[in-house]
PDB file of N, CA and C in Angstrom:
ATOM      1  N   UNK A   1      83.521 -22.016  17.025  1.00  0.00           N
ATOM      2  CA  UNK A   1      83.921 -22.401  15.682  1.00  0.00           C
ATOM      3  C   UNK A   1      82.985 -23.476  15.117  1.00  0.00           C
ATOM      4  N   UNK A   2      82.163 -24.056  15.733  1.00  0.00           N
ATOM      5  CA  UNK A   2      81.407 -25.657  15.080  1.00  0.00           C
ATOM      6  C   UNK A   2      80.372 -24.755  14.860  1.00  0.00           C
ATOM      7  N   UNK A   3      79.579 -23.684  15.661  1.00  0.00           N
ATOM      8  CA  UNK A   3      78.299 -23.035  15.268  1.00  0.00           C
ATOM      9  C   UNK A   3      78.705 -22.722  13.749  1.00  0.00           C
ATOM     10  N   UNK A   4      80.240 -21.802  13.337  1.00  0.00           N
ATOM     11  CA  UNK A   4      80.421 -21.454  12.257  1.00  0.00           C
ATOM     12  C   UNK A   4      80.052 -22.456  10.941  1.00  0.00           C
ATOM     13  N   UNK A   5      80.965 -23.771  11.566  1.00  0.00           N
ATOM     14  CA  UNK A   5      81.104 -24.091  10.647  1.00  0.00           C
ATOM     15  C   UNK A   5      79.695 -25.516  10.502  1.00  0.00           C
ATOM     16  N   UNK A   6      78.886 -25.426  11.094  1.00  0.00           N
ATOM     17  CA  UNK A   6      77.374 -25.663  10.792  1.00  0.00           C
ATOM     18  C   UNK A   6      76.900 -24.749   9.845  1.00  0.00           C
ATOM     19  N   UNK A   7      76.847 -23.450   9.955  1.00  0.00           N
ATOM     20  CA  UNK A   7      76.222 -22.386   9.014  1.00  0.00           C
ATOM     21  C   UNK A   7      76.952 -22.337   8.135  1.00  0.00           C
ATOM     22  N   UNK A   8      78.357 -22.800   7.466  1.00  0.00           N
ATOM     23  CA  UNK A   8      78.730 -22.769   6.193  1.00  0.00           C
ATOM     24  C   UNK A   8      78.718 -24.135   5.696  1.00  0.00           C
ATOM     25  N   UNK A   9      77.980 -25.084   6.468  1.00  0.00           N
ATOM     26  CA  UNK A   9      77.948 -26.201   5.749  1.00  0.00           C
ATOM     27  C   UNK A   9      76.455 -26.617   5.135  1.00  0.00           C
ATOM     28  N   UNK A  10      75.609 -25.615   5.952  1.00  0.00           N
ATOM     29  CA  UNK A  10      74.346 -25.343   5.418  1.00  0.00           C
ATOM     30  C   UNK A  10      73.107 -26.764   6.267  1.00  0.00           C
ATOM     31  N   UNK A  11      73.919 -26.796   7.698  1.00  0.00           N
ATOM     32  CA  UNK A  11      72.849 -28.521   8.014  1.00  0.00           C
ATOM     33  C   UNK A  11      72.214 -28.064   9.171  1.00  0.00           C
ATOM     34  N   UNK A  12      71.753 -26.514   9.268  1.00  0.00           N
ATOM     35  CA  UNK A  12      71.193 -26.289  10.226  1.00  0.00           C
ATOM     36  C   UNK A  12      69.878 -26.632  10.067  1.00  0.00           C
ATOM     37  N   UNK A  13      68.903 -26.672  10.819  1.00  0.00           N
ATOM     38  CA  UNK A  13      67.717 -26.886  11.172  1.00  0.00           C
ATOM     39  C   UNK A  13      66.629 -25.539  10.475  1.00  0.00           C
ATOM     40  N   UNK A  14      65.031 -25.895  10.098  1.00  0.00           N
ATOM     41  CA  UNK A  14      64.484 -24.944   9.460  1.00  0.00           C
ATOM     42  C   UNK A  14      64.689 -23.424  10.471  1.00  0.00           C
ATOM     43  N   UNK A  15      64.707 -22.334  10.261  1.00  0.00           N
ATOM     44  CA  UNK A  15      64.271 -21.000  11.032  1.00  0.00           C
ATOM     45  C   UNK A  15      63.686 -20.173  11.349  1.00  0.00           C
ATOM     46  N   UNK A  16      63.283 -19.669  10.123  1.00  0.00           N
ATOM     47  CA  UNK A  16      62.107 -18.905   9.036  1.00  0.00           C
ATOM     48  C   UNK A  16      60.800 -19.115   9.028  1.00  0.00           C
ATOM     49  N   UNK A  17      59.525 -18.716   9.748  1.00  0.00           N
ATOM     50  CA  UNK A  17      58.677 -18.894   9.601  1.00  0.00           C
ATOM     51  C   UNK A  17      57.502 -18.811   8.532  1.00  0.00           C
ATOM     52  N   UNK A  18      55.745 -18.867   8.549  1.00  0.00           N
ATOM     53  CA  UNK A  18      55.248 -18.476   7.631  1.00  0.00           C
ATOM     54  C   UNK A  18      55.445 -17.125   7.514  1.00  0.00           C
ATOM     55  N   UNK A  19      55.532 -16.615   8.082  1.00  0.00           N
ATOM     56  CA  UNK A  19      54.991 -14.775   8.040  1.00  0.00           C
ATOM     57  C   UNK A  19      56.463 -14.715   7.573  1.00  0.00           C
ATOM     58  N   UNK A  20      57.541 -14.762   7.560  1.00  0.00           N
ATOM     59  CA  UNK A  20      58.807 -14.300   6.878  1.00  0.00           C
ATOM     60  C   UNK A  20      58.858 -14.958   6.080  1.00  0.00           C
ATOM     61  N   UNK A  21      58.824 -15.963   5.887  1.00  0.00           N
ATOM     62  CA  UNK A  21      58.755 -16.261   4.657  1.00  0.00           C
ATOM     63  C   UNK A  21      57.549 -15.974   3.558  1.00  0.00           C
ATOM     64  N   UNK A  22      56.981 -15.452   3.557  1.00  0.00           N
ATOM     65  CA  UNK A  22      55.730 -14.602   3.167  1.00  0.00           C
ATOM     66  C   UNK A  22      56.198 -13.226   2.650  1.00  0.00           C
ATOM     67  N   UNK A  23      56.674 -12.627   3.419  1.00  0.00           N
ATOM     68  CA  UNK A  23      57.228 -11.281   3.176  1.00  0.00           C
ATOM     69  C   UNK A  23      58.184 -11.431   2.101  1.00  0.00           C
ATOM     70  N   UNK A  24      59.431 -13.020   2.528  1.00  0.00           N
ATOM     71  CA  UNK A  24      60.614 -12.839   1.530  1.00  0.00           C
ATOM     72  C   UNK A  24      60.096 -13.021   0.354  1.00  0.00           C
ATOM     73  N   UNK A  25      58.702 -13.267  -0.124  1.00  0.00           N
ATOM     74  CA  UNK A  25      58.134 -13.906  -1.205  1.00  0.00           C
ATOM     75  C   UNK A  25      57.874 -12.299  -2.404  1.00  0.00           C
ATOM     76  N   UNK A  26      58.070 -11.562  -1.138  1.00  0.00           N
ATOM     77  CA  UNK A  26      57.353 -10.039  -2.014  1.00  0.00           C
ATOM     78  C   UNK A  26      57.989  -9.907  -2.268  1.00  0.00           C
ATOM     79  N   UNK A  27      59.070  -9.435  -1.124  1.00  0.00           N
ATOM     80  CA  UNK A  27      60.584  -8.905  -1.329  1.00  0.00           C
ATOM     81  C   UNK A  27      61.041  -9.688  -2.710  1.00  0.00           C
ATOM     82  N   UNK A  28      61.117 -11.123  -2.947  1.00  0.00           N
ATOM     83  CA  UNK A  28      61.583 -11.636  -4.169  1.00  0.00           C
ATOM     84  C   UNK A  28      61.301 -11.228  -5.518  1.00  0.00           C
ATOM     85  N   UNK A  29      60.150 -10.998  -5.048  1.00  0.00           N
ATOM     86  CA  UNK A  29      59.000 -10.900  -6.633  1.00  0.00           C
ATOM     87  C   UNK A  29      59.415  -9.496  -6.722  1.00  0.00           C
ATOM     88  N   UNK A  30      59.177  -7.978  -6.183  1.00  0.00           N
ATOM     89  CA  UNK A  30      59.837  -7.061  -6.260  1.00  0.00           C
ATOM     90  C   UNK A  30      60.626  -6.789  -7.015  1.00  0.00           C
ATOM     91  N   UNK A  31      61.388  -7.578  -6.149  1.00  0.00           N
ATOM     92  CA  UNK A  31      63.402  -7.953  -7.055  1.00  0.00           C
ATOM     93  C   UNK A  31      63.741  -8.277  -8.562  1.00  0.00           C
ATOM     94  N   UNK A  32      62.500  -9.568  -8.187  1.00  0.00           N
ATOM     95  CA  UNK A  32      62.511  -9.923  -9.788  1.00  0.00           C
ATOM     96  C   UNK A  32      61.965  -8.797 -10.355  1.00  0.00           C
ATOM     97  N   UNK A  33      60.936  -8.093 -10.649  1.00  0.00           N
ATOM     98  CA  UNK A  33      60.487  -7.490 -11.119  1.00  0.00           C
ATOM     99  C   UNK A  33      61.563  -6.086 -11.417  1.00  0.00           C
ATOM    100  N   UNK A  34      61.803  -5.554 -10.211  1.00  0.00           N
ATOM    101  CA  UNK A  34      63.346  -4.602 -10.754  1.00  0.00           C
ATOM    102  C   UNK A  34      64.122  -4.845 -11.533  1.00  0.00           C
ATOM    103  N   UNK A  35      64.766  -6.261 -11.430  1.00  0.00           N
ATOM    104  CA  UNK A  35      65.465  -6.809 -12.435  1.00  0.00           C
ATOM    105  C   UNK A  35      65.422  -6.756 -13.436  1.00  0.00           C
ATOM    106  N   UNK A  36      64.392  -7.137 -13.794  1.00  0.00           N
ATOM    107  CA  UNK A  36      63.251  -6.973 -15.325  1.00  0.00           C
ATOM    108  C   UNK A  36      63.666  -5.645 -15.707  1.00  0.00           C
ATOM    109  N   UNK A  37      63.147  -4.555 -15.591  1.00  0.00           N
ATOM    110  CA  UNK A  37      62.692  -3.285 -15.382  1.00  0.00           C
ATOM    111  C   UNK A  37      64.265  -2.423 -15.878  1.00  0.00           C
ATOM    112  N   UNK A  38      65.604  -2.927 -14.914  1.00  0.00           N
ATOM    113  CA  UNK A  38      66.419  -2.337 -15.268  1.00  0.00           C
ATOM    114  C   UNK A  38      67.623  -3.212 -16.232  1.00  0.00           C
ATOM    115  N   UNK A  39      66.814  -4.159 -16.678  1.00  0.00           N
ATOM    116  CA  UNK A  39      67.539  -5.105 -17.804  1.00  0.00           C
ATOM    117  C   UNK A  39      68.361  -4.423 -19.154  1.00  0.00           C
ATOM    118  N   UNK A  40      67.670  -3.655 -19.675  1.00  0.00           N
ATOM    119  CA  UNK A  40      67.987  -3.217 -20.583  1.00  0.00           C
ATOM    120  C   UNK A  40      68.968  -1.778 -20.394  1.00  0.00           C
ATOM    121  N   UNK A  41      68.213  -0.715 -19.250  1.00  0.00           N
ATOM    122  CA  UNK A  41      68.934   0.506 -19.156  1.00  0.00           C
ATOM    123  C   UNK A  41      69.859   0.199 -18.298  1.00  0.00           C
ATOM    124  N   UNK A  42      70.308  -0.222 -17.113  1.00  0.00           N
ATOM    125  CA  UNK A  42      71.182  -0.217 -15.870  1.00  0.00           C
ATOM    126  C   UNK A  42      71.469  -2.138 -15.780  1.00  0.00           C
ATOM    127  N   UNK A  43      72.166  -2.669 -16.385  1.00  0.00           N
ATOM    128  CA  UNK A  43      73.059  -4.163 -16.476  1.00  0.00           C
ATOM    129  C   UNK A  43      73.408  -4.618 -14.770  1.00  0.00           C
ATOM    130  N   UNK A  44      73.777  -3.268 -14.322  1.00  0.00           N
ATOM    131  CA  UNK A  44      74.169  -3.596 -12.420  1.00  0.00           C
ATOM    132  C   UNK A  44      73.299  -3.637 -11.705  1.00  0.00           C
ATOM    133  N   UNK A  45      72.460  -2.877 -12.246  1.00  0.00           N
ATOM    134  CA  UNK A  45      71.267  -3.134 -10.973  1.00  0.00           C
ATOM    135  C   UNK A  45      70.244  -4.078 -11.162  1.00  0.00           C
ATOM    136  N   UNK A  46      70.407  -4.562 -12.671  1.00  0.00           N
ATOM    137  CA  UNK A  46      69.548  -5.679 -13.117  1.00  0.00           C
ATOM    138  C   UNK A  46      70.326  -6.876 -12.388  1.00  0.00           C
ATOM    139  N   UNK A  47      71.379  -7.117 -12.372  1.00  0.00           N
ATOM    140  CA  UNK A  47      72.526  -8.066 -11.410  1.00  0.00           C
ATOM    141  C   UNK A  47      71.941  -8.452  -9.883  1.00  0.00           C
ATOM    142  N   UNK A  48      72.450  -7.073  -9.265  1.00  0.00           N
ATOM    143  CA  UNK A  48      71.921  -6.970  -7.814  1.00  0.00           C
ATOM    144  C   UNK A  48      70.612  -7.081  -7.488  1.00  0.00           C
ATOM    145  N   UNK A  49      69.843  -6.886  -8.050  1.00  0.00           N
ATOM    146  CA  UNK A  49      68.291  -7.239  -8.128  1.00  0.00           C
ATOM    147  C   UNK A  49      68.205  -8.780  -7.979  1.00  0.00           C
ATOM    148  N   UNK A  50      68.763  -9.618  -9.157  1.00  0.00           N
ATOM    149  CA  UNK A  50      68.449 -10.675  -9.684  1.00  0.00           C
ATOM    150  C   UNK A  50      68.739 -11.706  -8.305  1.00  0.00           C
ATOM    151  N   UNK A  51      70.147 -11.091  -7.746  1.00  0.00           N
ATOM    152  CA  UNK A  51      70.922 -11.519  -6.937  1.00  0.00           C
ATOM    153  C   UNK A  51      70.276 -11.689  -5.665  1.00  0.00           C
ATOM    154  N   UNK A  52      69.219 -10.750  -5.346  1.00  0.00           N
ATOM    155  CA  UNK A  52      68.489 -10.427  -4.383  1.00  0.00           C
ATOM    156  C   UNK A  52      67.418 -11.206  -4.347  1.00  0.00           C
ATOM    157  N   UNK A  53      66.744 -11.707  -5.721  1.00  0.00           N
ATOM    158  CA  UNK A  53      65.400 -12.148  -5.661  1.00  0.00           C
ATOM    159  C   UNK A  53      65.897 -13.509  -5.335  1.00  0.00           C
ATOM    160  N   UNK A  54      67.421 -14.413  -5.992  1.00  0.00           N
ATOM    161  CA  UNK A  54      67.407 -15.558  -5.872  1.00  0.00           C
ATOM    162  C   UNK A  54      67.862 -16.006  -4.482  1.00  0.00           C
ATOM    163  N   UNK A  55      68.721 -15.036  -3.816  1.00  0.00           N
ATOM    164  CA  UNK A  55      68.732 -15.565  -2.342  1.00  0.00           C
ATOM    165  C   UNK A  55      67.474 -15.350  -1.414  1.00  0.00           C
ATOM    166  N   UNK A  56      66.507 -14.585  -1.932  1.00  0.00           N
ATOM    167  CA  UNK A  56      64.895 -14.499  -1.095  1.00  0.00           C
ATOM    168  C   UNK A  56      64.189 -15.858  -1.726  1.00  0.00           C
ATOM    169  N   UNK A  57      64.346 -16.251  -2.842  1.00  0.00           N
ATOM    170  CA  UNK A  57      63.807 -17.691  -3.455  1.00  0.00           C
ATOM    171  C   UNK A  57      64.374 -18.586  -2.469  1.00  0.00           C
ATOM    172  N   UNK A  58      65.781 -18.229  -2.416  1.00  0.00           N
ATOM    173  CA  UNK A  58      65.947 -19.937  -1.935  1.00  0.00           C
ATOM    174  C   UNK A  58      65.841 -20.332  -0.372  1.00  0.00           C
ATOM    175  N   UNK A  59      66.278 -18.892   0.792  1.00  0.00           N
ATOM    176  CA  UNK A  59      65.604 -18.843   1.580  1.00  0.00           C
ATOM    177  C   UNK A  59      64.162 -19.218   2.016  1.00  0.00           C
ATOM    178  N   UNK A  60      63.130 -18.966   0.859  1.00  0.00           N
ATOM    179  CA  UNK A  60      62.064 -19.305   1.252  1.00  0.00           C
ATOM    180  C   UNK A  60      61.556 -20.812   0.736  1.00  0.00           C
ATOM    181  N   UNK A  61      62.068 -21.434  -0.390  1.00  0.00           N
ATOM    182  CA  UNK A  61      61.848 -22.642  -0.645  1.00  0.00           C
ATOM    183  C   UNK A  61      62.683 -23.456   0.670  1.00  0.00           C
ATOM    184  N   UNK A  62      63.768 -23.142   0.758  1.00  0.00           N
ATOM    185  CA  UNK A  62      64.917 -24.351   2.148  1.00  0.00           C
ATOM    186  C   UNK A  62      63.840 -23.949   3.507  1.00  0.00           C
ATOM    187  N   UNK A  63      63.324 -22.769   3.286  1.00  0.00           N
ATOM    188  CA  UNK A  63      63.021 -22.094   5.137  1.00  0.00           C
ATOM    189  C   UNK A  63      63.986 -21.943   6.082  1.00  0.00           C
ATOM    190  N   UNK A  64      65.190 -22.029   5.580  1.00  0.00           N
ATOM    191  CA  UNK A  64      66.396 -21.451   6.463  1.00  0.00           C
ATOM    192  C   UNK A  64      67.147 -20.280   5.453  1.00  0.00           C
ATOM    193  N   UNK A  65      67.597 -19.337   6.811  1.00  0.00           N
ATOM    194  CA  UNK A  65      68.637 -18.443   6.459  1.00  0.00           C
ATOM    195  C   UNK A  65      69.776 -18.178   7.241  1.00  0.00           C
ATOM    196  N   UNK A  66      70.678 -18.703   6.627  1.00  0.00           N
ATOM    197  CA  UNK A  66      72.183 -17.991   7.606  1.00  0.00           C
ATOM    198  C   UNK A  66      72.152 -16.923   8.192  1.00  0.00           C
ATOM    199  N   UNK A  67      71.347 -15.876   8.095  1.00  0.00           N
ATOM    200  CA  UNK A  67      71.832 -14.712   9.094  1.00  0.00           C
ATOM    201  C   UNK A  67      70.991 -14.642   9.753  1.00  0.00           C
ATOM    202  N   UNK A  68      69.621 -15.399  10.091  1.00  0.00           N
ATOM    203  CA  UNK A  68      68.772 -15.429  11.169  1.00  0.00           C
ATOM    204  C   UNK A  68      69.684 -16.911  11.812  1.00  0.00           C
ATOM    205  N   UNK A  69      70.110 -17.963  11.244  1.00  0.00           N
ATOM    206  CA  UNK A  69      70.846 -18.498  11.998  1.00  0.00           C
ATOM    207  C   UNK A  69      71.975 -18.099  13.256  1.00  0.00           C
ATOM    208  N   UNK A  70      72.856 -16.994  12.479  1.00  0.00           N
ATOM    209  CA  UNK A  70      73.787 -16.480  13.266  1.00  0.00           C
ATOM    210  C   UNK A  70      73.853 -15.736  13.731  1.00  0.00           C
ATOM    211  N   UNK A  71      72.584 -14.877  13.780  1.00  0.00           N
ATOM    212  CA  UNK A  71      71.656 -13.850  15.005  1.00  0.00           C
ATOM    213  C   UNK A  71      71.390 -14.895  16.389  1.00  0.00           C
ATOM    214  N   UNK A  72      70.785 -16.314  15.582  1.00  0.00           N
ATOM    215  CA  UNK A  72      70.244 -16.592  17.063  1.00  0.00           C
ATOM    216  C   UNK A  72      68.745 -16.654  16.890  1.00  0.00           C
ATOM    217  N   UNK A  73      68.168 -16.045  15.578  1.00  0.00           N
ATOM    218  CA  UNK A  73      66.671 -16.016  15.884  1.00  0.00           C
ATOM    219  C   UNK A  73      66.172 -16.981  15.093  1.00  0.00           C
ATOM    220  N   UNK A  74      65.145 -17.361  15.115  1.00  0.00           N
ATOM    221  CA  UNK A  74      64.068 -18.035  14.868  1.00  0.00           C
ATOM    222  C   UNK A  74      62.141 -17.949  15.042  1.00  0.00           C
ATOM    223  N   UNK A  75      61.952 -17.324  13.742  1.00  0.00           N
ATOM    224  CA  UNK A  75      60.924 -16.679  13.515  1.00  0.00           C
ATOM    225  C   UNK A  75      59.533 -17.543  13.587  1.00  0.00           C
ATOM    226  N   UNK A  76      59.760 -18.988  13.377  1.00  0.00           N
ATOM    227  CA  UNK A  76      58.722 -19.656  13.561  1.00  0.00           C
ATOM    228  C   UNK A  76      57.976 -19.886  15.055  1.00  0.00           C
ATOM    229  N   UNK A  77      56.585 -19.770  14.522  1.00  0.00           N
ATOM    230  CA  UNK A  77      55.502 -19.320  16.460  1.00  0.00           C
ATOM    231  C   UNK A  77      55.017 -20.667  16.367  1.00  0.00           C
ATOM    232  N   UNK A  78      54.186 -20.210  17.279  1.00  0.00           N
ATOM    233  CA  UNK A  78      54.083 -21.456  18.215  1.00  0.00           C
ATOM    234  C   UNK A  78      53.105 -22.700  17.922  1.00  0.00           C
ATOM    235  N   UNK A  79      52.482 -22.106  16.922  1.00  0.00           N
ATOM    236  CA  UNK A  79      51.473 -23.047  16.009  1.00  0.00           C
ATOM    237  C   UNK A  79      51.977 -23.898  15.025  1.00  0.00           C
ATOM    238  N   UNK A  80      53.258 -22.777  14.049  1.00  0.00           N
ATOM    239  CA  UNK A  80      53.530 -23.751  12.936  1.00  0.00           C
ATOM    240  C   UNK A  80      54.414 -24.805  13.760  1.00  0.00           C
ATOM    241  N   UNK A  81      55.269 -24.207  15.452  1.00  0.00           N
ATOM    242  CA  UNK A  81      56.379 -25.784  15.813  1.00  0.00           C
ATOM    243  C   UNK A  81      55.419 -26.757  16.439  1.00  0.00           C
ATOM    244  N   UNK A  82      54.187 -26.773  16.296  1.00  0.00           N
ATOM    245  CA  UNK A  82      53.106 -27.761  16.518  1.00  0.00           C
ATOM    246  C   UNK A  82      53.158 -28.541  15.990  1.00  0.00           C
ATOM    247  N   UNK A  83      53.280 -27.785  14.219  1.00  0.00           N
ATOM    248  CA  UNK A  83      52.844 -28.623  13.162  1.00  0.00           C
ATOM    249  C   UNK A  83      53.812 -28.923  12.613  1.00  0.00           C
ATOM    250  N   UNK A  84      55.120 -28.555  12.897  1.00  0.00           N
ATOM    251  CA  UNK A  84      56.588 -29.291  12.343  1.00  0.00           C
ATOM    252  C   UNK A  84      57.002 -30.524  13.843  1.00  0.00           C
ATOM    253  N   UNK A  85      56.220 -30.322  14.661  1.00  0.00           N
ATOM    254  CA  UNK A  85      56.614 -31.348  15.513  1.00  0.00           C
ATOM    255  C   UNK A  85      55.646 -32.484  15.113  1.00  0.00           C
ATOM    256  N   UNK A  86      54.735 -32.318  14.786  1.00  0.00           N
ATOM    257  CA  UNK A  86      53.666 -33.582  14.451  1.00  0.00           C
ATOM    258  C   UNK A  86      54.161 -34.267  13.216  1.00  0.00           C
ATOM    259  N   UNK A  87      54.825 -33.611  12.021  1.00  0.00           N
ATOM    260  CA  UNK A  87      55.548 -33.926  11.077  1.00  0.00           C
ATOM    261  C   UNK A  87      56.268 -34.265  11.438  1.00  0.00           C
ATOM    262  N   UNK A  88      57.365 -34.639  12.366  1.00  0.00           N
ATOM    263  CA  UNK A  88      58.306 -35.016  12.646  1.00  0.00           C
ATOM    264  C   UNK A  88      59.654 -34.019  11.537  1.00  0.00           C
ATOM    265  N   UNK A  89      59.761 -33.113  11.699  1.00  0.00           N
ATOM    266  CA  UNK A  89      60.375 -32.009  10.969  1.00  0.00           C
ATOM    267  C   UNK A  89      61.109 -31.375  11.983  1.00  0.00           C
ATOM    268  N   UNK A  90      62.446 -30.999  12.097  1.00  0.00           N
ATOM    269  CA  UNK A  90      63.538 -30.623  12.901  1.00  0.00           C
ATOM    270  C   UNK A  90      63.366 -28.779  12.857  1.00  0.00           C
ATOM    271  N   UNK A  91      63.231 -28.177  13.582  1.00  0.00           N
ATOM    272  CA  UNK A  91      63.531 -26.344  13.596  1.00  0.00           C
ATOM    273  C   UNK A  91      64.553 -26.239  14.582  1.00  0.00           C
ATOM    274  N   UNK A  92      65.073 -25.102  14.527  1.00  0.00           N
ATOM    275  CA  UNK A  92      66.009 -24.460  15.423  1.00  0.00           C
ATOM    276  C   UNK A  92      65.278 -23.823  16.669  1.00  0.00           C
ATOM    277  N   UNK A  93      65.719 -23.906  17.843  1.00  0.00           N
ATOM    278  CA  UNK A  93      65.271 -22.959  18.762  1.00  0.00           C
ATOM    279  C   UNK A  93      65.787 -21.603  18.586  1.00  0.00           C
ATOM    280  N   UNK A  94      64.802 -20.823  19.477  1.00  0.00           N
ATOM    281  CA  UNK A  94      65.641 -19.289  19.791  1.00  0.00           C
ATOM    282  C   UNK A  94      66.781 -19.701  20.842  1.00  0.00           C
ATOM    283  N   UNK A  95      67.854 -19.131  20.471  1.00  0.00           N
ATOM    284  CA  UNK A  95      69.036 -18.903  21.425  1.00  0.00           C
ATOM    285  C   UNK A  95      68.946 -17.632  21.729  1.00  0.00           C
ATOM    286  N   UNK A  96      69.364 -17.686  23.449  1.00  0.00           N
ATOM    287  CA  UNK A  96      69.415 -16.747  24.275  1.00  0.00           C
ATOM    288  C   UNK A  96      70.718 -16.338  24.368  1.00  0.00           C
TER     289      UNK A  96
END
């Protein structure tokens, strides 16, 4: 129950690496761009789009995501926890 209620309080540690967070950047822009696209003809899918691009935004600006949290994974290698350890910057481990 405390893992839970860490991930709905949002004070977990970064997760998300460059390379995923890279990808969520397309995936966003995509989104946005669908959004756009079905603005005028389809109102729902301009929604779900929009909906899509802003949780890939904010994922990638925080560098955490709740459902790689509550998988357990953690996408960042072994170079960037070099360079978040020299920063003195907190990440999550992989749990086994």
């Amino acid at each position: 129950m405390n893992r839970f209620m860490k991930g709905i309080r949002y004070s977990y540690n970064r997760n998300i690496g460059w390379q995923d967070r890279t990808l969520r950047t397309i995936v966003g822009f995509g989104a946005l761009l669908g959004a756009i696209y079905f603005f005028n003809s389809n109102l729902t899918y301009a929604v779900l789009l929009g909906v899509l691009a802003v949780a890939q935004f904010g994922t990638v600006l925080s560098a955490r995501c709740i459902i790689c949290y509550f998988a357990g994974q953690c996408t960042i290698d072994h170079k960037e926890r070099k360079s978040l350890e020299a920063k003195g910057i907190n990440y999550e481990t992989q749990k086994n």
